[in-house]
N, C-alpha and C. Protein backbone atom coordinates (compact mmCIF):
# COMPACT_ATOMS: atom_id res chain seq x y z
N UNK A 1 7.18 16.27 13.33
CA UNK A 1 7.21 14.82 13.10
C UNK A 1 7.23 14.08 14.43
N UNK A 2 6.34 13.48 14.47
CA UNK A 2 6.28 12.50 15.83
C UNK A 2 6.67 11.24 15.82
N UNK A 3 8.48 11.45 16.12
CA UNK A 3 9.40 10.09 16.24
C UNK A 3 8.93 8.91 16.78
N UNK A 4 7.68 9.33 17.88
CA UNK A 4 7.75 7.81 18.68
C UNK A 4 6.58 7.50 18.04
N UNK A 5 6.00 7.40 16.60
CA UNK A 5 5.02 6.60 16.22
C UNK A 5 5.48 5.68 15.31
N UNK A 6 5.27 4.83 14.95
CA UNK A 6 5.44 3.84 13.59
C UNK A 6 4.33 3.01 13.24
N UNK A 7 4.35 3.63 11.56
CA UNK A 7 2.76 2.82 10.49
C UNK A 7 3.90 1.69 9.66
N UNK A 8 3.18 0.67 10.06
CA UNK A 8 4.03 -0.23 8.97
C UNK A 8 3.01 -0.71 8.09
N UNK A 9 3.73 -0.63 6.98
CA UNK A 9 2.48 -0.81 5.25
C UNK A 9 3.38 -2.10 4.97
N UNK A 10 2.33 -3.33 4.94
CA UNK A 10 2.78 -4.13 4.39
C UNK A 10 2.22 -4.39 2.98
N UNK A 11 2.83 -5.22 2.32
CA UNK A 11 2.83 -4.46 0.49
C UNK A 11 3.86 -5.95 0.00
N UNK A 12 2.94 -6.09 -0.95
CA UNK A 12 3.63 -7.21 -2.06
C UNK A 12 4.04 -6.97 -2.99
N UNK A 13 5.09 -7.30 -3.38
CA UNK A 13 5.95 -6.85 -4.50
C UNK A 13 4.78 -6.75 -5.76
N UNK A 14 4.90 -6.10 -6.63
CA UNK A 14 3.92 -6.29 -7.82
C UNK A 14 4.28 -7.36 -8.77
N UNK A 15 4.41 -8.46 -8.61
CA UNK A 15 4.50 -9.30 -9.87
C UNK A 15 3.46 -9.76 -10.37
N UNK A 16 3.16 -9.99 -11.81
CA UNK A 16 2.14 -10.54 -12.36
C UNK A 16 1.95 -11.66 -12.19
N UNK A 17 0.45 -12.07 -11.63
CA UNK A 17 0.19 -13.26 -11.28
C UNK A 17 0.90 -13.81 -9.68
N UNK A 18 0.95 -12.71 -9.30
CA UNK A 18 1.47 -12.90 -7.45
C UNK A 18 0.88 -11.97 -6.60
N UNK A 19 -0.62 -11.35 -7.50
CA UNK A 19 -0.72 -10.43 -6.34
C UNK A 19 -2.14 -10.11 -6.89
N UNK A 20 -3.00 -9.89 -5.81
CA UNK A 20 -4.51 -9.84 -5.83
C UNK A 20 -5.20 -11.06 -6.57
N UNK A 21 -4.74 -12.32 -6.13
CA UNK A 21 -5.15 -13.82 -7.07
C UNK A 21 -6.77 -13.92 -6.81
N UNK A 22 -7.02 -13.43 -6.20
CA UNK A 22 -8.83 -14.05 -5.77
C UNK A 22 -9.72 -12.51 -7.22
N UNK A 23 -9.30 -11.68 -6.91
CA UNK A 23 -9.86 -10.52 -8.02
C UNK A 23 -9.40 -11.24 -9.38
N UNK A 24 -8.01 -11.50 -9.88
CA UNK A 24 -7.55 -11.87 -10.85
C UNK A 24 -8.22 -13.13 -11.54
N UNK A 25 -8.62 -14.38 -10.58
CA UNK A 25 -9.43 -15.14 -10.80
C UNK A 25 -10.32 -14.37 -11.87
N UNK A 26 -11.17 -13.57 -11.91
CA UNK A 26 -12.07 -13.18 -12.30
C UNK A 26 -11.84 -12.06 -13.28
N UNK A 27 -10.96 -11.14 -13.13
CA UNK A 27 -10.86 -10.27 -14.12
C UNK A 27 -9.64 -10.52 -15.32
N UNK A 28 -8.80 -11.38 -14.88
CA UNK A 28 -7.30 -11.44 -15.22
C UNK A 28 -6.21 -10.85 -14.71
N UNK A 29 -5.26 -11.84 -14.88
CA UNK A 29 -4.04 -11.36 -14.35
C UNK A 29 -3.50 -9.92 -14.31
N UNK A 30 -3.66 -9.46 -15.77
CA UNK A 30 -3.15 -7.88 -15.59
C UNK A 30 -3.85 -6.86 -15.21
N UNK A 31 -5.18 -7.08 -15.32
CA UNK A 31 -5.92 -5.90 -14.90
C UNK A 31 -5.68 -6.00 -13.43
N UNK A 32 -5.17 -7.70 -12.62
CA UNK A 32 -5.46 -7.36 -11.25
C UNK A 32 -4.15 -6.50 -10.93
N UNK A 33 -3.38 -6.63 -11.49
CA UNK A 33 -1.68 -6.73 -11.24
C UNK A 33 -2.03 -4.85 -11.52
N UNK A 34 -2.68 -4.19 -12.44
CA UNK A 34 -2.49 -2.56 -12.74
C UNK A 34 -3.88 -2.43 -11.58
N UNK A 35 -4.60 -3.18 -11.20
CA UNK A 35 -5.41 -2.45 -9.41
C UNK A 35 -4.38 -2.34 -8.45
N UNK A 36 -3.39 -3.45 -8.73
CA UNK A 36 -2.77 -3.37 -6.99
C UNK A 36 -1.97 -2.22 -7.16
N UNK A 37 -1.16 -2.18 -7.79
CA UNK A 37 0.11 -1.16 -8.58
C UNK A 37 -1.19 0.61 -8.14
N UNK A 38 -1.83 0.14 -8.81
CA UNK A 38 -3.04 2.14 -8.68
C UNK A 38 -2.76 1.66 -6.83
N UNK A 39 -3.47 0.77 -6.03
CA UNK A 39 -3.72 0.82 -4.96
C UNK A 39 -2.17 1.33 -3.64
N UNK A 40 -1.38 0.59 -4.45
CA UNK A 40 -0.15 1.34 -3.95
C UNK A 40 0.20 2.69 -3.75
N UNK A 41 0.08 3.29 -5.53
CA UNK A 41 0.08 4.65 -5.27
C UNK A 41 -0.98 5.71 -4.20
N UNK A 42 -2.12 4.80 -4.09
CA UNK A 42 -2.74 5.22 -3.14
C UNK A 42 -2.33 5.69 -1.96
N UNK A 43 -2.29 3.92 -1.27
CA UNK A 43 -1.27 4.04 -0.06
C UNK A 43 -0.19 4.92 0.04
N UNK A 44 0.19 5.16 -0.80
CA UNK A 44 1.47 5.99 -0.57
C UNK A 44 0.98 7.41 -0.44
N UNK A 45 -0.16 7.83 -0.96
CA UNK A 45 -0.33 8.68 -0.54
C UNK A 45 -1.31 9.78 0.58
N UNK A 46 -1.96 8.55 1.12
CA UNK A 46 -2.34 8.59 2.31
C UNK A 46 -1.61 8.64 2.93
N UNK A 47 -0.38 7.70 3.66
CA UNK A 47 0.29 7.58 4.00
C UNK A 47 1.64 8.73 4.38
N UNK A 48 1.64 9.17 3.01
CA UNK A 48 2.47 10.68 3.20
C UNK A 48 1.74 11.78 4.37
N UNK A 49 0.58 11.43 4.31
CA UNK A 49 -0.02 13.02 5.16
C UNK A 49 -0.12 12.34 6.75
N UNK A 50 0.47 10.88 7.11
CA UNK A 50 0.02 10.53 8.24
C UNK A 50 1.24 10.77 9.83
N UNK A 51 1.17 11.43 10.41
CA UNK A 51 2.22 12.04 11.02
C UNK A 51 2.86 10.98 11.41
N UNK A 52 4.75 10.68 11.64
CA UNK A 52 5.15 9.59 12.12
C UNK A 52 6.11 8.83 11.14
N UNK A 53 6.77 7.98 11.29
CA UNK A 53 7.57 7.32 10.09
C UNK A 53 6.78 6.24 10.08
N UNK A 54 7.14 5.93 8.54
CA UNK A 54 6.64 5.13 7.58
C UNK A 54 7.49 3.58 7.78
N UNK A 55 7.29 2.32 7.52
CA UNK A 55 8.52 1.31 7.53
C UNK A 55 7.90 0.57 6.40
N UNK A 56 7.91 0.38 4.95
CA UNK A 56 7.35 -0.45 3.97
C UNK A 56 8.03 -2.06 4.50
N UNK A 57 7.04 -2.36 4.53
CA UNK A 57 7.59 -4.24 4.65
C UNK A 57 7.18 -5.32 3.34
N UNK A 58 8.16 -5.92 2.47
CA UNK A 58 8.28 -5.72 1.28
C UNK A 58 7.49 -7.17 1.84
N UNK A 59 7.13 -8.15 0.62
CA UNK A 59 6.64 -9.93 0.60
C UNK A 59 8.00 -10.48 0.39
N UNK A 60 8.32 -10.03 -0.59
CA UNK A 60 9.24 -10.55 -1.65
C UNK A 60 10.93 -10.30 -1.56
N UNK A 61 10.95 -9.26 -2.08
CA UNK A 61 12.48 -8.65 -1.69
C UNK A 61 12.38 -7.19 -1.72
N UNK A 62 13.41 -6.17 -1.62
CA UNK A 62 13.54 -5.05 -1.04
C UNK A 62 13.69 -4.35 -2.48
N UNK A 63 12.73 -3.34 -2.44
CA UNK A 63 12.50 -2.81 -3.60
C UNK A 63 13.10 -0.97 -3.88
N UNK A 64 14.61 -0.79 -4.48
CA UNK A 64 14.91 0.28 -3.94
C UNK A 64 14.44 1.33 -4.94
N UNK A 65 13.84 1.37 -6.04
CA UNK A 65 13.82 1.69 -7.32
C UNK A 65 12.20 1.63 -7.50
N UNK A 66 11.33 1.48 -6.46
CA UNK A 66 9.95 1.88 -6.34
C UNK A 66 9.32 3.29 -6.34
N UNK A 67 8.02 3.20 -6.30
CA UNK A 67 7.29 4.65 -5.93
C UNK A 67 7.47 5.11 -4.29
N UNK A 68 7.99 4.08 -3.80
CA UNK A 68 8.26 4.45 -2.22
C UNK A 68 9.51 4.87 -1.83
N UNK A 69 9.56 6.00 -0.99
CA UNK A 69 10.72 6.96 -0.98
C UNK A 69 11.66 6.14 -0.37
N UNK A 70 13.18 6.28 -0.43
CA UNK A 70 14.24 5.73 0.11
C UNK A 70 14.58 6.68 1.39
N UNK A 71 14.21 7.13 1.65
CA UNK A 71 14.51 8.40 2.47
C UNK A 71 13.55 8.70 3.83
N UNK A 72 14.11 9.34 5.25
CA UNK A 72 13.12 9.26 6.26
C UNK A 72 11.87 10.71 5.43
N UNK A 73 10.74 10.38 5.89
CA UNK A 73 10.40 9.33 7.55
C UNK A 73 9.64 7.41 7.11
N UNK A 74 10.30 7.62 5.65
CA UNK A 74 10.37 6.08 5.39
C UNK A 74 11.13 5.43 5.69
N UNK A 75 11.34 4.11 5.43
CA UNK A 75 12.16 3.32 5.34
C UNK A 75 11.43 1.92 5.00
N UNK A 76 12.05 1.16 4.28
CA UNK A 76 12.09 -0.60 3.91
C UNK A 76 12.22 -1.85 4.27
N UNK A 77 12.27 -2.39 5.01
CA UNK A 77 12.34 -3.87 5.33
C UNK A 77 11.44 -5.19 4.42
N UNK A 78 12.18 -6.11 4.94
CA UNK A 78 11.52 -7.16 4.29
C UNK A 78 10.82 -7.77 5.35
N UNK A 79 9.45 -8.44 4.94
CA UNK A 79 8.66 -9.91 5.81
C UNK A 79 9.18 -10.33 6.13
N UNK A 80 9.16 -11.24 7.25
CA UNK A 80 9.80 -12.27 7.72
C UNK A 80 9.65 -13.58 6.72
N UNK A 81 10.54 -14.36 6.29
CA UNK A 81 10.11 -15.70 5.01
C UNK A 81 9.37 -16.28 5.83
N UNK A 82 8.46 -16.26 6.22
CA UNK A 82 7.21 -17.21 6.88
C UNK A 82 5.67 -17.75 6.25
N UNK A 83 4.85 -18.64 6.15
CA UNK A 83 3.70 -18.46 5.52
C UNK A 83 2.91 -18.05 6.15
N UNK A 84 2.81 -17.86 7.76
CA UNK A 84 1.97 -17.70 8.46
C UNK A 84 2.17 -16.00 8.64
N UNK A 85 0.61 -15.62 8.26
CA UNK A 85 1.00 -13.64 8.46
C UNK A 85 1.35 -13.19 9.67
N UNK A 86 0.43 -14.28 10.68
CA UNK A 86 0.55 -13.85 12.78
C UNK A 86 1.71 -13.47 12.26
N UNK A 87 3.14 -14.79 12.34
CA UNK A 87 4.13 -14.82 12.60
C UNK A 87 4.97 -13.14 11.69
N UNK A 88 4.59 -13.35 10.74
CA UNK A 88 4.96 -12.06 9.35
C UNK A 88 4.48 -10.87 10.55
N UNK A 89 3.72 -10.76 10.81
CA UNK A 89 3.23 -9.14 11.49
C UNK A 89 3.94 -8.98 13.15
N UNK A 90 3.97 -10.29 13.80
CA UNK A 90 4.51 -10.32 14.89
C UNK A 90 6.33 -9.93 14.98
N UNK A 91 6.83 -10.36 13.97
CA UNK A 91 8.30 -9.85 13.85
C UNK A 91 8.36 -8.09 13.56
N UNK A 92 7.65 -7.80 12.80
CA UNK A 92 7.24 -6.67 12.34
C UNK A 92 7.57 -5.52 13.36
N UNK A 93 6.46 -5.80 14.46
CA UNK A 93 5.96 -4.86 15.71
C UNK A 93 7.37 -4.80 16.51
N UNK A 94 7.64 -6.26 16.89
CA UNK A 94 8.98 -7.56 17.72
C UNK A 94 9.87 -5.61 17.20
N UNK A 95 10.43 -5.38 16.49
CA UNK A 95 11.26 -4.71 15.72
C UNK A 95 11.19 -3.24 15.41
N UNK A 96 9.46 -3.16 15.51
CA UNK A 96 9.57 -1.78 15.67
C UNK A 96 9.25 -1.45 17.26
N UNK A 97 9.10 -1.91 18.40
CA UNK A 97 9.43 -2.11 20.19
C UNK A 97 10.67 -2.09 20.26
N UNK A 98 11.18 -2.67 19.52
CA UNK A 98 13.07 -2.82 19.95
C UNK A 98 13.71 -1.64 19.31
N UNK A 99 13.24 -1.12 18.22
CA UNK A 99 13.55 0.44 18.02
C UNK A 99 13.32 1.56 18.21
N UNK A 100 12.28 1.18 19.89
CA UNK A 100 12.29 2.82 20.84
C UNK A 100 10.82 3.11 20.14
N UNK A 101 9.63 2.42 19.43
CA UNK A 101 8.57 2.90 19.06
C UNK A 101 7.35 2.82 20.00
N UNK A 102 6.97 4.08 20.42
CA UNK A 102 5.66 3.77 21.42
C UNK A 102 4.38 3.43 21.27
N UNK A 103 4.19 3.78 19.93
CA UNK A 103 3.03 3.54 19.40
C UNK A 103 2.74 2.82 17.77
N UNK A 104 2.50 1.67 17.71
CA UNK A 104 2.70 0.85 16.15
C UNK A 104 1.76 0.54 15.67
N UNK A 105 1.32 1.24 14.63
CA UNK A 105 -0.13 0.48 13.76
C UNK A 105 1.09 -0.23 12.29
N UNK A 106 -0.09 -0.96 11.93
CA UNK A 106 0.03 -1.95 10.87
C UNK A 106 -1.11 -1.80 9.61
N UNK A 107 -0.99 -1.76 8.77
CA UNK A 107 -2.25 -1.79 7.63
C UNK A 107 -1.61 -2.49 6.69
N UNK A 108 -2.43 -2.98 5.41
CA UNK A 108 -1.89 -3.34 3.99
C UNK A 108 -1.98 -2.40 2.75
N UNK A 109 -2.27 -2.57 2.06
CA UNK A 109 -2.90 -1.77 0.79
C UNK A 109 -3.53 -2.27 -0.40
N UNK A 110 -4.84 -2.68 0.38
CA UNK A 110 -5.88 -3.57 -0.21
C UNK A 110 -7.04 -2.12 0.57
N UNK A 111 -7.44 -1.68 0.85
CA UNK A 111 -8.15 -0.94 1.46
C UNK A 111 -8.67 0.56 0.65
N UNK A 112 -9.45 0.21 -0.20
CA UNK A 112 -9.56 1.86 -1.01
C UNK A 112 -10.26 3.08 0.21
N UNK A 113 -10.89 2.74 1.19
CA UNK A 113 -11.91 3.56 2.15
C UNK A 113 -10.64 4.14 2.67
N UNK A 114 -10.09 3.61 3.31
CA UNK A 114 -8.99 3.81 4.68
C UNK A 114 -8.39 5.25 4.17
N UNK A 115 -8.19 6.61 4.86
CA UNK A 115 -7.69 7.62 4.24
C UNK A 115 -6.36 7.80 5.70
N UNK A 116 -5.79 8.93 5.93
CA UNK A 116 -5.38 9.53 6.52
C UNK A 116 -5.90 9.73 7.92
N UNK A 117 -7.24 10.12 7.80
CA UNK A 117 -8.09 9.98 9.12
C UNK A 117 -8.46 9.37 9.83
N UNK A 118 -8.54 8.28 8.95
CA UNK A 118 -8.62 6.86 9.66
C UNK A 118 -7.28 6.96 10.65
N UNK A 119 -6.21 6.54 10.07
CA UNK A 119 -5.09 6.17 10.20
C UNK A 119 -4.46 7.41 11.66
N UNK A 120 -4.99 8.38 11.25
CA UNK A 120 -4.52 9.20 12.51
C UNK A 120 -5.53 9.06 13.80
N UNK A 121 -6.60 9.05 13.18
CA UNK A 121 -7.96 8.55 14.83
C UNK A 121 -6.95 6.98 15.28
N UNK A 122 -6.59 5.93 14.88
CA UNK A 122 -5.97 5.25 15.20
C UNK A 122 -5.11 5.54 16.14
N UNK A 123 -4.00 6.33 15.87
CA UNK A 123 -3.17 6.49 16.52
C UNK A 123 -3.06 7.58 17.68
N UNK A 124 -4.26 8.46 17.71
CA UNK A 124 -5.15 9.05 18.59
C UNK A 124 -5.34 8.78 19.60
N UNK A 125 -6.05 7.32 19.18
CA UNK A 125 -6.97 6.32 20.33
C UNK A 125 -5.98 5.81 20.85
N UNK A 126 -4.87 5.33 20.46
CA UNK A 126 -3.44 4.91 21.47
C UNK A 126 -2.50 6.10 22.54
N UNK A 127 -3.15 6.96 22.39
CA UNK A 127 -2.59 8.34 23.53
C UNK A 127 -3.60 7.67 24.47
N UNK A 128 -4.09 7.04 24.72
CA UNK A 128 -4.96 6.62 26.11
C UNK A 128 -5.47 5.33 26.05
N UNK A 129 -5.78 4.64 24.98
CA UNK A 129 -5.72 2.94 25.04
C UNK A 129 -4.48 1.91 25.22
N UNK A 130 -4.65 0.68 25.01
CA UNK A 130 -3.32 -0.21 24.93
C UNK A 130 -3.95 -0.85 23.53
N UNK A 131 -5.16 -0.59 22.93
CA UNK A 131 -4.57 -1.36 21.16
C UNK A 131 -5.91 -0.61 20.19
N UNK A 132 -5.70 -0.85 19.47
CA UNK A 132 -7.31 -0.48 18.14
C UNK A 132 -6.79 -1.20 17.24
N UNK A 133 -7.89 -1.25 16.43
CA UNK A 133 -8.60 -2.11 15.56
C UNK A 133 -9.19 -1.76 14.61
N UNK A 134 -9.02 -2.01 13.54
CA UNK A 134 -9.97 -1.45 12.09
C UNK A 134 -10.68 -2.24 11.87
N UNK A 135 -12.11 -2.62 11.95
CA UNK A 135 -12.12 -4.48 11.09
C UNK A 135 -12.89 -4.15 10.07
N UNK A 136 -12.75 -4.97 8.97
CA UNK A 136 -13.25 -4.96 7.65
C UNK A 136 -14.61 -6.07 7.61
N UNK A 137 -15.23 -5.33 6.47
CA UNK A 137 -16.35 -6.18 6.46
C UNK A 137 -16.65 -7.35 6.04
N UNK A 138 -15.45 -8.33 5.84
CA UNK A 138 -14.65 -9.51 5.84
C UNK A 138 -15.16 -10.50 7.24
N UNK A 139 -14.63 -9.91 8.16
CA UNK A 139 -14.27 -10.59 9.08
C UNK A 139 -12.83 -10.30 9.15
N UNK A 140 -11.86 -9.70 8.60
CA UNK A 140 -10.56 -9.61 9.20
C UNK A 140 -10.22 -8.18 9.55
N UNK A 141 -9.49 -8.02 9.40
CA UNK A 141 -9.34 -6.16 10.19
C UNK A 141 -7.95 -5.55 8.93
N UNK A 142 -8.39 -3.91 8.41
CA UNK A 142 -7.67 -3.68 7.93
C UNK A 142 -6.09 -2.81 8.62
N UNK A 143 -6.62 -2.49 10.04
CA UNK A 143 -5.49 -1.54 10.91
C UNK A 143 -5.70 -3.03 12.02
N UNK A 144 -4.45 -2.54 12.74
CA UNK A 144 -4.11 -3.12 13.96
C UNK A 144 -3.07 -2.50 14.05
N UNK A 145 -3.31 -1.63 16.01
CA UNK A 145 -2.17 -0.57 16.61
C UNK A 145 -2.22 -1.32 18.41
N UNK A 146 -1.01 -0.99 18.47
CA UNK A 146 -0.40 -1.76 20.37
C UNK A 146 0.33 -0.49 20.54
N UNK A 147 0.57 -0.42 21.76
CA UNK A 147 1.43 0.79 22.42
C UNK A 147 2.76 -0.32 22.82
N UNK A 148 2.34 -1.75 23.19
CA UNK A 148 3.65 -2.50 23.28
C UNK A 148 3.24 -4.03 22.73
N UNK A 149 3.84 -4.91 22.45
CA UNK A 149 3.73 -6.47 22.08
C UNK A 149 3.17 -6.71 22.79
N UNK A 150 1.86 -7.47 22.25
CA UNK A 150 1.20 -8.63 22.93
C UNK A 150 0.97 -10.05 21.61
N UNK A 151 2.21 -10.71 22.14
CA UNK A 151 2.00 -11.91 20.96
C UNK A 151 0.66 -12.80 20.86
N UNK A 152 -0.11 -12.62 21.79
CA UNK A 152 -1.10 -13.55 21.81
C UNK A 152 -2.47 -13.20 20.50
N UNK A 153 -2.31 -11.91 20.30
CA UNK A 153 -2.63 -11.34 18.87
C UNK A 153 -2.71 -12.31 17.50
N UNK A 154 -1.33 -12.73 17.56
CA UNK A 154 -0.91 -13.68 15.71
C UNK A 154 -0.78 -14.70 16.46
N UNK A 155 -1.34 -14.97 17.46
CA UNK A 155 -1.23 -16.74 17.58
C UNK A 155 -2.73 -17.32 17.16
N UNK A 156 -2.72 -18.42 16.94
CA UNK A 156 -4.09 -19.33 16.72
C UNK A 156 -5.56 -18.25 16.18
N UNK A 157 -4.57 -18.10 15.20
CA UNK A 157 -5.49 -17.35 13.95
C UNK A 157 -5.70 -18.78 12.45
N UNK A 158 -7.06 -18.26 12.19
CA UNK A 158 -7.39 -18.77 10.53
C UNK A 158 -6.95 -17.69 9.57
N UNK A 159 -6.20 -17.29 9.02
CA UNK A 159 -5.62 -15.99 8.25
C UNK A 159 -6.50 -15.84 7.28
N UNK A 160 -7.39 -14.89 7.03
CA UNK A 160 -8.62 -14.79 5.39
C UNK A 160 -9.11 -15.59 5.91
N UNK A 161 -10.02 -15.80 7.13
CA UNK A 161 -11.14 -15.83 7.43
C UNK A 161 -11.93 -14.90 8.11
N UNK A 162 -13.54 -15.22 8.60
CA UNK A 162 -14.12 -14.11 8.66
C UNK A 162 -14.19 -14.07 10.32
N UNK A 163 -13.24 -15.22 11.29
CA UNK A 163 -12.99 -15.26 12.08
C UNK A 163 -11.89 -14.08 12.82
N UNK A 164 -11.14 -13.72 11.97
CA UNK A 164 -9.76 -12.99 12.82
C UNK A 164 -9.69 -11.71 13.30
N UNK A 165 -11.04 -10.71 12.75
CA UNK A 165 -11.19 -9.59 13.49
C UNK A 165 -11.97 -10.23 15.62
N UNK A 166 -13.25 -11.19 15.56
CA UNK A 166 -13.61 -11.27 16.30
C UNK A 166 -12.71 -12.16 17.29
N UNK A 167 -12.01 -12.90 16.74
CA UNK A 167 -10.97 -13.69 17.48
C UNK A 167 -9.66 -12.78 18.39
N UNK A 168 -9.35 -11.75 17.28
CA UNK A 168 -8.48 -10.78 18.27
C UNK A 168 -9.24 -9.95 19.24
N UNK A 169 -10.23 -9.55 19.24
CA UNK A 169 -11.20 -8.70 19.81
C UNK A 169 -11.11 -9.68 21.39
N UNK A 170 -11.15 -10.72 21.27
CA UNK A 170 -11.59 -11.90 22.33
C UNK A 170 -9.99 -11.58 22.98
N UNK A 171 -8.97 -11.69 22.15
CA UNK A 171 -8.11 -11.50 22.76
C UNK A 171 -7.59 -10.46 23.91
N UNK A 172 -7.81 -9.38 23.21
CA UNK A 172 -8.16 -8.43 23.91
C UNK A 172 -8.55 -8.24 25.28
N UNK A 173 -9.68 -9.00 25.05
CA UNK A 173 -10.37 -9.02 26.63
C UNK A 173 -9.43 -9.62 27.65
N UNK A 174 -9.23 -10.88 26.70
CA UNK A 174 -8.75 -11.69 27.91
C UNK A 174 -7.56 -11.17 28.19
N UNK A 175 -6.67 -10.27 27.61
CA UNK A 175 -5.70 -9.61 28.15
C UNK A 175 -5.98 -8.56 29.31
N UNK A 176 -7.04 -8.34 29.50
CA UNK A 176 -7.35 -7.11 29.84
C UNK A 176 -7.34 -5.52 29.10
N UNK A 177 -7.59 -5.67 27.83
CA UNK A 177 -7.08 -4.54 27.13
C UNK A 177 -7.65 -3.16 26.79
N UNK A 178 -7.40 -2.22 27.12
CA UNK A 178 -8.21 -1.18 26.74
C UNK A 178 -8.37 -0.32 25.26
N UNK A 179 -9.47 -1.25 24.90
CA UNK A 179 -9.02 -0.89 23.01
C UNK A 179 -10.24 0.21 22.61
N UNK A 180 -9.76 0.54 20.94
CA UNK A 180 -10.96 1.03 20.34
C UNK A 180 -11.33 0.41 19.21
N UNK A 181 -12.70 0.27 18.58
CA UNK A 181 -12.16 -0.34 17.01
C UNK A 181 -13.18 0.76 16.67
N UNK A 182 -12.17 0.87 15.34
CA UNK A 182 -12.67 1.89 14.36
C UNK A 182 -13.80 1.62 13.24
N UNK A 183 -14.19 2.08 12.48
CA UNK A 183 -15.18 2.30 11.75
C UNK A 183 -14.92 0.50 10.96
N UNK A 184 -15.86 0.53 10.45
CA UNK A 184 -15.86 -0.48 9.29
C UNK A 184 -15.57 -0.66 8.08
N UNK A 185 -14.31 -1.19 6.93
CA UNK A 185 -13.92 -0.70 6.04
C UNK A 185 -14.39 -2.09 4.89
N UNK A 186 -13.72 -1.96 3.98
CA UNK A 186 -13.81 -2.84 3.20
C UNK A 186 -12.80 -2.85 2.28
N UNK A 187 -11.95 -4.64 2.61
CA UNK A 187 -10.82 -5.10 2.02
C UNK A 187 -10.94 -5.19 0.50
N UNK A 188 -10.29 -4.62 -0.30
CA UNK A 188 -10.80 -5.01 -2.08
C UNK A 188 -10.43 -6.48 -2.27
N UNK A 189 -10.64 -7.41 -2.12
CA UNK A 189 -9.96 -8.48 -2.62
C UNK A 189 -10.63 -9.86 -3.58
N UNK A 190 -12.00 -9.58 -4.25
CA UNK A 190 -12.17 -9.96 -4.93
C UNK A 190 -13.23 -9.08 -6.06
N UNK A 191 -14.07 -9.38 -7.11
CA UNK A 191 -14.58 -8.38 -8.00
C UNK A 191 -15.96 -7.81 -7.31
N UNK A 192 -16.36 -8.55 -6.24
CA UNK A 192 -17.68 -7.90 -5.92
C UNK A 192 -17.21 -6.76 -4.93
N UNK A 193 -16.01 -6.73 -4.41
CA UNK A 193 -15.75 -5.88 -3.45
C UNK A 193 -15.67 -4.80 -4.52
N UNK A 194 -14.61 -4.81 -5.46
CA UNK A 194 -15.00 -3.49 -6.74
C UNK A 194 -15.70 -2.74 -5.99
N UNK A 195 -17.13 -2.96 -6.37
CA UNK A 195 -18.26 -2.57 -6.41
C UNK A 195 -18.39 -1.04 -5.37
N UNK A 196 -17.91 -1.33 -4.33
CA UNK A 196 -17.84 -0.48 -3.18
C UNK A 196 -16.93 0.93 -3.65
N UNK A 197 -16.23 0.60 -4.59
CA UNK A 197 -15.72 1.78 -4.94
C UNK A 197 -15.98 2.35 -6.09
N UNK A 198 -16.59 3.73 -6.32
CA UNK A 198 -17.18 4.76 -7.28
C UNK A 198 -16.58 4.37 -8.81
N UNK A 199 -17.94 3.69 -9.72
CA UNK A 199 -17.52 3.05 -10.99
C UNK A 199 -16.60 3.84 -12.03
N UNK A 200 -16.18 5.32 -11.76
CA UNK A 200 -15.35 5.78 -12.53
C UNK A 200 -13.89 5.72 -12.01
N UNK A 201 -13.93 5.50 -10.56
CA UNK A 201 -12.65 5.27 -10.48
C UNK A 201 -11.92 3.91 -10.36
N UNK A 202 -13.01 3.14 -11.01
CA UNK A 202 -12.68 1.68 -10.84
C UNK A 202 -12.50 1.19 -12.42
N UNK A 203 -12.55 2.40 -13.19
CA UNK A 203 -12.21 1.81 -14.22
C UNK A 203 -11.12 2.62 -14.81
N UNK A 204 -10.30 3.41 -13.71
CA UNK A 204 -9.22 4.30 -13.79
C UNK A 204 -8.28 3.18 -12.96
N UNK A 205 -8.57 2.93 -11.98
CA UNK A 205 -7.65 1.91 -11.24
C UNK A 205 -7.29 0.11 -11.85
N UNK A 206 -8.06 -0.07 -12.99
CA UNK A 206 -8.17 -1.53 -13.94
C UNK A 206 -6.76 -0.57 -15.31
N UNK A 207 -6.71 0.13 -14.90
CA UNK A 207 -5.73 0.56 -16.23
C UNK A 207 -4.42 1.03 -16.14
């Protein structure tokens, strides 16, 4: 187990009608509410094979009685109460630096592509970079990894726009940064995105 890494999965509580609203628009509330719930179990289990501790960062409140283990190399926290995500992801990192972590990626669990491999080439590319990058075919990015804080990252962002992968990228530079970005994924977050994922298991993940 490699202590000095940390993946933080940020993750919204499952309530109906609080979670995947742009898909739900279109399919309904519960079918979106039983995608996110399948997409979790996903995450979780990618996530299990990814070397390093785990830190779930809840939206809502702290969920002890979930599919997510109470036990290392997990552990739970809550978001920061903020609306702005910069600020939500910047406390995040703020916290896992102050707890001795050398290397910090971030993901959500909106991402059906993203496996294990992903997630470990990530943290790969930080044995000799200072950041990487996942970006989605959005315009926003589904990974983001630092070896230490650079707040200039979650500042003067459009959040869910198709601006915030190329806007951090800029950042980057102007830091001087030696990054990688990884492959190209695709965020599920409304019904045409579906599409991208194999029609039998998309009608296993609606149930």
């Amino acid at each position: 187990m490699n202590k000095k890494r940390l993946l933080i999965i940020f993750v919204k509580n499952p309530e109906l009608g609080k979670c995947k609203t742009r898909l739900a628009a279109t399919i309904g509330d519960k079918k979106a509410l039983n995608f996110y719930r399948n997409m979790l179990h996903r995450t979780k289990q990618v996530t299990e094979k990814v070397d390093g501790n785990k830190a779930i960062y809840y939206s809502s409140f702290l969920d002890f009685d979930d599919l997510w283990s109470n036990e290392p190399p997990f552990y739970k926290a809550l978001q920061k109460q903020n609306p702005d995500l910069g600020i939500k992801m910047k406390s995040a990192f703020e916290e896992a630096f102050q707890n001795g972590y050398e290397s910090v990626c971030i993901i959500g669990s909106d991402c059906w592509a993203l496996d294990d491999k992903v997630i470990e080439q990530a943290f790969k590319a930080l044995e000799s970079k200072d950041a990487v990058l996942g970006p989605s075919n959005d315009g926003g990015y589904y990974l983001l990894g630092m070896n230490q804080l650079h707040s200039e990252v979650f500042s003067d962002k459009e959040w869910s726009t198709e601006t915030v992968a190329p806007s951090t990228i800029k950042d980057f530079k102007k830091l001087g940064l030696k990054y990688v970005l990884l492959q190209e994924l695709t965020d599920i977050d409304n019904e045409e995105d579906l599409r991208t994922i194999p029609k039998a298991q998309i009608e296993r993940l609606l149930k």
